[in-house]
PDB file of N, CA and C in Angstrom:
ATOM      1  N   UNK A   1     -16.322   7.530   6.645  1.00  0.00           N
ATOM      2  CA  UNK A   1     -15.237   7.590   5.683  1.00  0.00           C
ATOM      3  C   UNK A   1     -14.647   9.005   5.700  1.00  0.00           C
ATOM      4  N   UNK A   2     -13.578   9.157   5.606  1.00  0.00           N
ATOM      5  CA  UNK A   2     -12.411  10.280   5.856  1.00  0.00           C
ATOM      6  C   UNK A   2     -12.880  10.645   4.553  1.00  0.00           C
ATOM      7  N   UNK A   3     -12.819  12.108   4.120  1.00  0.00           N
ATOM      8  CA  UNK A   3     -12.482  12.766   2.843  1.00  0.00           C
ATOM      9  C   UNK A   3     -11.875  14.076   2.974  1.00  0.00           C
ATOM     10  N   UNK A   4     -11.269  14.262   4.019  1.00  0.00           N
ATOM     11  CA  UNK A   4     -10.334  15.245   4.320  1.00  0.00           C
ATOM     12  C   UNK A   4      -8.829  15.174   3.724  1.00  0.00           C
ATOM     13  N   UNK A   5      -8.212  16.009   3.555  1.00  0.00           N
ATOM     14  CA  UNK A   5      -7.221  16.031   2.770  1.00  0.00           C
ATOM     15  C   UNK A   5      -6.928  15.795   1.593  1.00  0.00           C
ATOM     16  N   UNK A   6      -5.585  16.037   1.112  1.00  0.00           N
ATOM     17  CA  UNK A   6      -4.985  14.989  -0.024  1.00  0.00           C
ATOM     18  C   UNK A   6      -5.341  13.929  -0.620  1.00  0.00           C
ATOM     19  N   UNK A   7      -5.388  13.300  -1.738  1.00  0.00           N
ATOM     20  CA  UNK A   7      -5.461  12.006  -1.821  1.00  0.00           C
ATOM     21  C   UNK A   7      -4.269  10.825  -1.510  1.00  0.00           C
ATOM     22  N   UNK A   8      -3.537  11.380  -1.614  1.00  0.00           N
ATOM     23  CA  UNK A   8      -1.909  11.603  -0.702  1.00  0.00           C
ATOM     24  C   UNK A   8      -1.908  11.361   0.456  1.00  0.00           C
ATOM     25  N   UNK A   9      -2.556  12.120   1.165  1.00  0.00           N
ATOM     26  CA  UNK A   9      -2.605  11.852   2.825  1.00  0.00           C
ATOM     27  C   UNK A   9      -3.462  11.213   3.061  1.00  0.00           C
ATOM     28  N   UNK A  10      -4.834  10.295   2.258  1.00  0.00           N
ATOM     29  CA  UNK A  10      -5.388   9.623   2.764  1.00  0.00           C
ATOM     30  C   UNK A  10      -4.586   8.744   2.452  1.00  0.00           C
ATOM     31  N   UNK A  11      -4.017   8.192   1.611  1.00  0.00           N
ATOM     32  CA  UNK A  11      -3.777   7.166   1.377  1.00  0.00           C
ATOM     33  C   UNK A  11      -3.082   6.110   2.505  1.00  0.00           C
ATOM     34  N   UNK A  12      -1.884   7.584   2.905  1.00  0.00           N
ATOM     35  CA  UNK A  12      -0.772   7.238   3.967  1.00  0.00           C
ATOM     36  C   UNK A  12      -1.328   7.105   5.040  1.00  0.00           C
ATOM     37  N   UNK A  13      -2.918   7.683   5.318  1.00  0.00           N
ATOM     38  CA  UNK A  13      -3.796   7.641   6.665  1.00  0.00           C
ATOM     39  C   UNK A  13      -3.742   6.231   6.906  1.00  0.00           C
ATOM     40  N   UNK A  14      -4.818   5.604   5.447  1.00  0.00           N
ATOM     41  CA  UNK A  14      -5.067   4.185   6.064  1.00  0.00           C
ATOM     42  C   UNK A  14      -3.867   3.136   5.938  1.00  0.00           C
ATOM     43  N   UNK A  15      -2.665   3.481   4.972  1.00  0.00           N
ATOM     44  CA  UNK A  15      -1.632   2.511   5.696  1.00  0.00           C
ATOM     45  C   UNK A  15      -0.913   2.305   6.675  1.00  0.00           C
ATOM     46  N   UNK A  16      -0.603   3.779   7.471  1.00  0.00           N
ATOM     47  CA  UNK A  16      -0.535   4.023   8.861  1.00  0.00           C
ATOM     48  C   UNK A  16      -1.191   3.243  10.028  1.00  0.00           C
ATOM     49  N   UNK A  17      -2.720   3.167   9.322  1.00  0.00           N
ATOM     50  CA  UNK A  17      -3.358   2.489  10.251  1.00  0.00           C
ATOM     51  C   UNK A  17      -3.303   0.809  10.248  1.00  0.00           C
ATOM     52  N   UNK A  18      -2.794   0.426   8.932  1.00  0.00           N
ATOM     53  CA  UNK A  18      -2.702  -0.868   8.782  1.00  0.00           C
ATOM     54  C   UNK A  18      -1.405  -1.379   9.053  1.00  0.00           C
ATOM     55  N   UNK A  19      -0.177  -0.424   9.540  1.00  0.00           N
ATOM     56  CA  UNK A  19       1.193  -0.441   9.507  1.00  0.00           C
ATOM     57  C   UNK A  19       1.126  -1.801  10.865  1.00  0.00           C
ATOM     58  N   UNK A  20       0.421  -1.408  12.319  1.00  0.00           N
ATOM     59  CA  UNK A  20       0.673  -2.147  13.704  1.00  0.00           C
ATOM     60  C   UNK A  20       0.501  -3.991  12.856  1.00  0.00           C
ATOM     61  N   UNK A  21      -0.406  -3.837  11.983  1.00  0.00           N
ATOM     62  CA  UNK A  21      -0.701  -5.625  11.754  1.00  0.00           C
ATOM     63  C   UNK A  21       0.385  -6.320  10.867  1.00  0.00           C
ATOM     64  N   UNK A  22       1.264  -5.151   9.962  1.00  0.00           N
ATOM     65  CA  UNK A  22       2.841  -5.793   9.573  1.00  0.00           C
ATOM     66  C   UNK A  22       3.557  -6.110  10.471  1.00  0.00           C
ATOM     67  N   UNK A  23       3.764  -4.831  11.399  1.00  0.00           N
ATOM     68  CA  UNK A  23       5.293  -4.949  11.712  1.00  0.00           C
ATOM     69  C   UNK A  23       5.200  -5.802  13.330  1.00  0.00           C
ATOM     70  N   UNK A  24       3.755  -6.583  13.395  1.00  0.00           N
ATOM     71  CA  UNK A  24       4.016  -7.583  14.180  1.00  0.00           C
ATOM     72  C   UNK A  24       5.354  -8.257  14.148  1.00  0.00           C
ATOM     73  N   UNK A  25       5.260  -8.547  12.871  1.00  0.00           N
ATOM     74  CA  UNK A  25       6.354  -9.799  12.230  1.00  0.00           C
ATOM     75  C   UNK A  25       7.228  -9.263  11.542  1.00  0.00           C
ATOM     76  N   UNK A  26       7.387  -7.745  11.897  1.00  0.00           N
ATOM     77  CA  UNK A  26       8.708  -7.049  11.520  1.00  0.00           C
ATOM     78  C   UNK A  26       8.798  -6.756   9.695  1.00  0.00           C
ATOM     79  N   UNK A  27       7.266  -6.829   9.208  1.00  0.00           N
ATOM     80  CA  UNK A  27       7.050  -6.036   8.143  1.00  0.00           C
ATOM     81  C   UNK A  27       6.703  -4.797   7.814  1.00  0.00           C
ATOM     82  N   UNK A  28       6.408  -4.213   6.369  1.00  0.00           N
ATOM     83  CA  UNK A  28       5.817  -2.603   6.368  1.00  0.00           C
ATOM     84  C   UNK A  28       5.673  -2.498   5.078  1.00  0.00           C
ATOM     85  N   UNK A  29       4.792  -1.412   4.995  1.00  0.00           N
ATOM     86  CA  UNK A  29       4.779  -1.159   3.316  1.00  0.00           C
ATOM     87  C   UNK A  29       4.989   0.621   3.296  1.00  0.00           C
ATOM     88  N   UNK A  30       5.362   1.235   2.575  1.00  0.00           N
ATOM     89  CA  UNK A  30       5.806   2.041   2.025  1.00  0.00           C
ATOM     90  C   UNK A  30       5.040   2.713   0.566  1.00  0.00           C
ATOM     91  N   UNK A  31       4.247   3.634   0.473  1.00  0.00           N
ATOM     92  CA  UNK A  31       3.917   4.668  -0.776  1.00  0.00           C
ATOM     93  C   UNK A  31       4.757   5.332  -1.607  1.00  0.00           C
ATOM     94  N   UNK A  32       4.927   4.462  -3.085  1.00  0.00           N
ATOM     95  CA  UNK A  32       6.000   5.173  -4.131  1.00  0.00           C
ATOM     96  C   UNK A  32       5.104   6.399  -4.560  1.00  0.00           C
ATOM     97  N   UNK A  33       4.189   6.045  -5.084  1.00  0.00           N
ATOM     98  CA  UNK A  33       3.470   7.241  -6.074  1.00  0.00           C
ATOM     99  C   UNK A  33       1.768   6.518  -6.388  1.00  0.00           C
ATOM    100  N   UNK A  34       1.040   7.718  -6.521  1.00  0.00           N
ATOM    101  CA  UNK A  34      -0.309   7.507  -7.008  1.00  0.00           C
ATOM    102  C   UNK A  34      -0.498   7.937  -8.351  1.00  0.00           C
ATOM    103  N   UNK A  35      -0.687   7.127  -9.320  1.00  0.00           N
ATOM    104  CA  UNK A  35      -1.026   7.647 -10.518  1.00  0.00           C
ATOM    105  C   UNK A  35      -2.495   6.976 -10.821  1.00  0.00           C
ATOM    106  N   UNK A  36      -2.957   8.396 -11.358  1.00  0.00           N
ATOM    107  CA  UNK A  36      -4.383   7.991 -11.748  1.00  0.00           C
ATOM    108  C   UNK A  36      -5.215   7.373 -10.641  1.00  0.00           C
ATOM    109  N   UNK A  37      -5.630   6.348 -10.991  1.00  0.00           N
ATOM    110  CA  UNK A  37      -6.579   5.056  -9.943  1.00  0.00           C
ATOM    111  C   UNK A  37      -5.855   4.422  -9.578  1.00  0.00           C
ATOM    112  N   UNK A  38      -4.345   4.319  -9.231  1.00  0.00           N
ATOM    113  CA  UNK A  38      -4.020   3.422  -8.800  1.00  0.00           C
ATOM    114  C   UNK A  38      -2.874   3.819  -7.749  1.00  0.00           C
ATOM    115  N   UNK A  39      -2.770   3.133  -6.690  1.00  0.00           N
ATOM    116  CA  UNK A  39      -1.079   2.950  -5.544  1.00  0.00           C
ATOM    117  C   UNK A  39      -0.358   2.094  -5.877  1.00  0.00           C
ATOM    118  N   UNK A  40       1.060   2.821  -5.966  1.00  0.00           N
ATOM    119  CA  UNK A  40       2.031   2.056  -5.962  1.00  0.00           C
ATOM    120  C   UNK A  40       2.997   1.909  -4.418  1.00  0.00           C
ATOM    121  N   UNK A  41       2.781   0.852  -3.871  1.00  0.00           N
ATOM    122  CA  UNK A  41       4.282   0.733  -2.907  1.00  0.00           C
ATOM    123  C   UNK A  41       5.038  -0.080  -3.216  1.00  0.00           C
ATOM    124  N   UNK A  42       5.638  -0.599  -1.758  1.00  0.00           N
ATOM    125  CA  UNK A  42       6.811  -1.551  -1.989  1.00  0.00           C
ATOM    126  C   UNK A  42       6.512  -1.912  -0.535  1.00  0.00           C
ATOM    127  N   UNK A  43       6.957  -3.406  -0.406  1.00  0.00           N
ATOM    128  CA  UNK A  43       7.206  -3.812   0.870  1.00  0.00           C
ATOM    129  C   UNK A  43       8.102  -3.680   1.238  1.00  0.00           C
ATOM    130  N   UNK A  44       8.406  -3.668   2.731  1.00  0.00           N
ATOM    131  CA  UNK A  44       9.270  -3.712   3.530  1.00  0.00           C
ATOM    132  C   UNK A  44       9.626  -4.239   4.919  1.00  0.00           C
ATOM    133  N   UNK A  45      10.853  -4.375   5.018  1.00  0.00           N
ATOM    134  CA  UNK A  45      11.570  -5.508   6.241  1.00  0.00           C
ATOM    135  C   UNK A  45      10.843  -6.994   6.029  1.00  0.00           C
ATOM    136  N   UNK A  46      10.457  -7.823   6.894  1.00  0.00           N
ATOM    137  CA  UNK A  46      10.095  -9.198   6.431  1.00  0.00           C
ATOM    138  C   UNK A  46       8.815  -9.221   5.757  1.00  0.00           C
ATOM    139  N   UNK A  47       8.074  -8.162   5.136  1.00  0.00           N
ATOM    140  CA  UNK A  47       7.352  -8.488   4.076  1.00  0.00           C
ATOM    141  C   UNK A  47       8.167  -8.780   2.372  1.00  0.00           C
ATOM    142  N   UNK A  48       9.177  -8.348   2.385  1.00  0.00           N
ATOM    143  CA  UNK A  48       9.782  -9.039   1.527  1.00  0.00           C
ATOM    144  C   UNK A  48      10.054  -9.860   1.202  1.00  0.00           C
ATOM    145  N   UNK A  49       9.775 -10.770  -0.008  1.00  0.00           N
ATOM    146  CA  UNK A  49       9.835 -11.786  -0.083  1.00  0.00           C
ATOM    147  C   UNK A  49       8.928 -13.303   0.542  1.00  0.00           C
ATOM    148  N   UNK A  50       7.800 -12.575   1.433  1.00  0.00           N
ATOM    149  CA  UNK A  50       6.937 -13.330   2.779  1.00  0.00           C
ATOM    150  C   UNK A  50       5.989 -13.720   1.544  1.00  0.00           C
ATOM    151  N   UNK A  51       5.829 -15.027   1.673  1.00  0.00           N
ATOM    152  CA  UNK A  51       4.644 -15.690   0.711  1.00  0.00           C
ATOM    153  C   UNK A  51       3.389 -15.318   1.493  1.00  0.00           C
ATOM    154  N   UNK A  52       3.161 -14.591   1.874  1.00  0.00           N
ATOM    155  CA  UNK A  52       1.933 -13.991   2.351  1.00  0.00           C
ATOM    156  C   UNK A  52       1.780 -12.620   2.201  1.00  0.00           C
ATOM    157  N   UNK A  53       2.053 -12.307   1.485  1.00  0.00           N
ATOM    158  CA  UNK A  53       1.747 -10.833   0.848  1.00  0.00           C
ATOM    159  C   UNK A  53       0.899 -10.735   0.038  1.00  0.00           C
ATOM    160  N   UNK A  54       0.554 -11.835  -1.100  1.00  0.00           N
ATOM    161  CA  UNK A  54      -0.879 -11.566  -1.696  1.00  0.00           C
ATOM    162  C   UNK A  54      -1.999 -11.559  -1.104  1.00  0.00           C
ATOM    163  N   UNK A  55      -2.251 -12.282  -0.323  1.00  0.00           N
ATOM    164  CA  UNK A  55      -3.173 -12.279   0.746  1.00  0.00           C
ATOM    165  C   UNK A  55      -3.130 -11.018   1.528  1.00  0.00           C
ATOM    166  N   UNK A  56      -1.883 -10.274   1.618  1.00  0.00           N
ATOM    167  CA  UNK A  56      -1.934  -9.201   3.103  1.00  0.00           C
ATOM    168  C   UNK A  56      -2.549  -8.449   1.887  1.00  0.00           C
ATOM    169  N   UNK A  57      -2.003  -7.854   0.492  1.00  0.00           N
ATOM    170  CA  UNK A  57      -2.311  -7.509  -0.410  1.00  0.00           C
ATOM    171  C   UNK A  57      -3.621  -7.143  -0.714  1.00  0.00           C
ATOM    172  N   UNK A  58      -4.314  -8.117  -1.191  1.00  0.00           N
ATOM    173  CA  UNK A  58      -5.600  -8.857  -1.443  1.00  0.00           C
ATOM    174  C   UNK A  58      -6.772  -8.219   0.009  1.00  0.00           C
ATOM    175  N   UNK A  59      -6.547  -8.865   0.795  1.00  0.00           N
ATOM    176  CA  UNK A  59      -7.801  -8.563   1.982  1.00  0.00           C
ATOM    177  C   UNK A  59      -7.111  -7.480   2.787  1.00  0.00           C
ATOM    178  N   UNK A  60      -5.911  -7.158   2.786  1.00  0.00           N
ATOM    179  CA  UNK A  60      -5.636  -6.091   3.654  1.00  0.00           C
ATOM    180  C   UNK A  60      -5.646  -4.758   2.988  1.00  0.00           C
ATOM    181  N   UNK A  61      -4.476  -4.703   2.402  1.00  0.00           N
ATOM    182  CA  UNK A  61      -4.408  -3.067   1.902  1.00  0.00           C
ATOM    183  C   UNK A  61      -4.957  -2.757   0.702  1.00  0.00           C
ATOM    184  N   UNK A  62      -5.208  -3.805  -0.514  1.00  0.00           N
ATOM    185  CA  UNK A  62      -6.314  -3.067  -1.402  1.00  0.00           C
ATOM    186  C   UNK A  62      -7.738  -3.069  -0.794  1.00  0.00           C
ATOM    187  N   UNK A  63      -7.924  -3.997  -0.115  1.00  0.00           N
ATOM    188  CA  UNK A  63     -10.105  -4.074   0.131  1.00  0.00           C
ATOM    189  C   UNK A  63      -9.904  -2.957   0.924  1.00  0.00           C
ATOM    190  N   UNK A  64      -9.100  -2.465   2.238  1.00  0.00           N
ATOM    191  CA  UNK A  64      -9.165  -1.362   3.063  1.00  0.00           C
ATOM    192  C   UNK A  64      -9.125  -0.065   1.955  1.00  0.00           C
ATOM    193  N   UNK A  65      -8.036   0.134   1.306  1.00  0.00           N
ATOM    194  CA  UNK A  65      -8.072   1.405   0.637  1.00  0.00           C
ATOM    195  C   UNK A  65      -8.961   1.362  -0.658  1.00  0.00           C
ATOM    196  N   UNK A  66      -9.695   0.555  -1.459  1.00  0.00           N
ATOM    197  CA  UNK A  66     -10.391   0.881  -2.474  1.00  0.00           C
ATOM    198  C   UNK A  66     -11.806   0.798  -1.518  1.00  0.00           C
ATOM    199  N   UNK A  67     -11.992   0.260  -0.160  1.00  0.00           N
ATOM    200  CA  UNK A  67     -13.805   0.954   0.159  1.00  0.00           C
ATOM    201  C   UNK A  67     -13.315   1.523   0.713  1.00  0.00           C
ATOM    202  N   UNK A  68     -12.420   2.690   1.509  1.00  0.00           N
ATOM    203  CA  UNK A  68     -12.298   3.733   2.096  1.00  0.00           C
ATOM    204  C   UNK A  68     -11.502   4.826   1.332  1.00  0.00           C
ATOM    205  N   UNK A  69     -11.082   4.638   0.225  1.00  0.00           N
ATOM    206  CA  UNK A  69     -10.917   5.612  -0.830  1.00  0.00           C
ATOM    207  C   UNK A  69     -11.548   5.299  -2.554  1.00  0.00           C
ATOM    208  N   UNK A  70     -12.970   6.093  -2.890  1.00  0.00           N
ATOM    209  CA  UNK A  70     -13.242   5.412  -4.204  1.00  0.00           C
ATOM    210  C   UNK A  70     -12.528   5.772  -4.824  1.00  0.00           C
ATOM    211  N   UNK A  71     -12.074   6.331  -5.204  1.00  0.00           N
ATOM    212  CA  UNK A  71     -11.146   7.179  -6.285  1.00  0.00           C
ATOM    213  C   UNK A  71      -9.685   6.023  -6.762  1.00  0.00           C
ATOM    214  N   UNK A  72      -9.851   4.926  -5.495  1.00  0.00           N
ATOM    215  CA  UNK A  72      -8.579   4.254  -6.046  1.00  0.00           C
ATOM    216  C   UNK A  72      -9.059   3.215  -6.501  1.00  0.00           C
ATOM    217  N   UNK A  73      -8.485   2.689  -7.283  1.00  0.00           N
ATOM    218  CA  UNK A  73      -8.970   1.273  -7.619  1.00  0.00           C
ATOM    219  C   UNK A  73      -7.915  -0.076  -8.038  1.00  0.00           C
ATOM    220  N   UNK A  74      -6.820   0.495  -8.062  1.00  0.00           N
ATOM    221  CA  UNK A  74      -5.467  -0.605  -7.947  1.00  0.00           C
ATOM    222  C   UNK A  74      -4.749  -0.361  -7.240  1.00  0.00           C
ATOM    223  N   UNK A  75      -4.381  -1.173  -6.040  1.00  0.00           N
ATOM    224  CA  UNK A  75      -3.327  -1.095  -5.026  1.00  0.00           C
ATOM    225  C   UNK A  75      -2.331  -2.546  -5.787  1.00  0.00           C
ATOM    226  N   UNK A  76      -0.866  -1.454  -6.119  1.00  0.00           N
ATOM    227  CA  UNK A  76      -0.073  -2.277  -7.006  1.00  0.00           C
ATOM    228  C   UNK A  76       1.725  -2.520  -6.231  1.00  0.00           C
ATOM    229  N   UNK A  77       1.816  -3.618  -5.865  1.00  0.00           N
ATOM    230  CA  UNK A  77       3.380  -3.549  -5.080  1.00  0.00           C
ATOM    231  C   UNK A  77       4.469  -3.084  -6.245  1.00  0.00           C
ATOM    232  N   UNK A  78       5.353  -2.311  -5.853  1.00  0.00           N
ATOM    233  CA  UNK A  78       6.508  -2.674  -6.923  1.00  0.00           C
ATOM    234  C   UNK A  78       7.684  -2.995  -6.239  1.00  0.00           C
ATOM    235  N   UNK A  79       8.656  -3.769  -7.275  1.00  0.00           N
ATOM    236  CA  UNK A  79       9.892  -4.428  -6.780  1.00  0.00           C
ATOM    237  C   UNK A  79      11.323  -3.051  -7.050  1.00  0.00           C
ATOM    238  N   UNK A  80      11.710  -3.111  -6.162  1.00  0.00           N
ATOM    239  CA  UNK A  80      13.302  -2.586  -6.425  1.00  0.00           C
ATOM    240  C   UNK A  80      14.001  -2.562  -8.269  1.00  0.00           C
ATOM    241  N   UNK A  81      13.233  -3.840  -8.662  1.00  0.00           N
ATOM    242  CA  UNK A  81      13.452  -3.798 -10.507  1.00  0.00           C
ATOM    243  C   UNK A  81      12.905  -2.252 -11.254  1.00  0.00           C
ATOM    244  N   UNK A  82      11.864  -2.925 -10.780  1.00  0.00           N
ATOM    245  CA  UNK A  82      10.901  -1.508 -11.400  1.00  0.00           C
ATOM    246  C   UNK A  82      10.806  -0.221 -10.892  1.00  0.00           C
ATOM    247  N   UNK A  83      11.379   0.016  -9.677  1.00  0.00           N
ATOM    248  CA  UNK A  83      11.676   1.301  -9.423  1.00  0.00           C
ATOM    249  C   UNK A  83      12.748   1.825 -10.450  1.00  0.00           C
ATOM    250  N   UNK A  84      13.787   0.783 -10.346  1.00  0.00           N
ATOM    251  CA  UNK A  84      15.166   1.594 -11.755  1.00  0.00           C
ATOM    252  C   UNK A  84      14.772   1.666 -12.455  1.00  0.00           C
ATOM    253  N   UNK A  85      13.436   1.120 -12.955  1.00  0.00           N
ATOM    254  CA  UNK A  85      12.911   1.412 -14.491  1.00  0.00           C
ATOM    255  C   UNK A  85      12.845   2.465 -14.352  1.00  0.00           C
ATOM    256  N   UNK A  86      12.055   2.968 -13.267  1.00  0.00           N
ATOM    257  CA  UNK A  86      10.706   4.026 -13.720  1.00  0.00           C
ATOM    258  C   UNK A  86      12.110   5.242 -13.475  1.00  0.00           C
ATOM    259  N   UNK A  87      13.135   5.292 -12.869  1.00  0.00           N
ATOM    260  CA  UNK A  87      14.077   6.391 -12.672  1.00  0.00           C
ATOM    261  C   UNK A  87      14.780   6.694 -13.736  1.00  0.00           C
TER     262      UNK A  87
END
């Protein structure tokens, strides 16, 4: 397990590394912000909207980043809605 750097740069480590198994199918995800225990992204290109995102969700990018980072413990998508909120 990595504990070098940022919690920042790990984060982006292991989605980097999980980026080749999106954009098979011309998806991606993207890091808004870490607050506290938790990641926020957003999907992107044909993960939008792809009824298979809870699942990529679920067994991909939270189980990868909460056992290879303890410190996190919610990997949370957000929508284009809730970004204007939060601005």
């Amino acid at each position: 397990m990595d504990q070098e750097g940022s919690l920042t740069d790990r984060v982006r480590r292991v989605m980097q590394r999980l980026a080749p198994a999106l954009s098979v199918d011309g998806g991606g995800v993207e890091l808004v912000r870490i607050e506290g225990d938790s990641v926020y992204f957003r999907w992107t290109g044909a993960c939008i909207g792809c009824p298979g995102t809870d699942l990529t969700l679920r067994y991909g990018l939270e189980s990868t980043i909460t056992e290879e980072i303890p410190e996190i413990k919610r990997v949370v998508p957000i929508g284009a809605e809730e970004e204007e909120a939060d601005s």
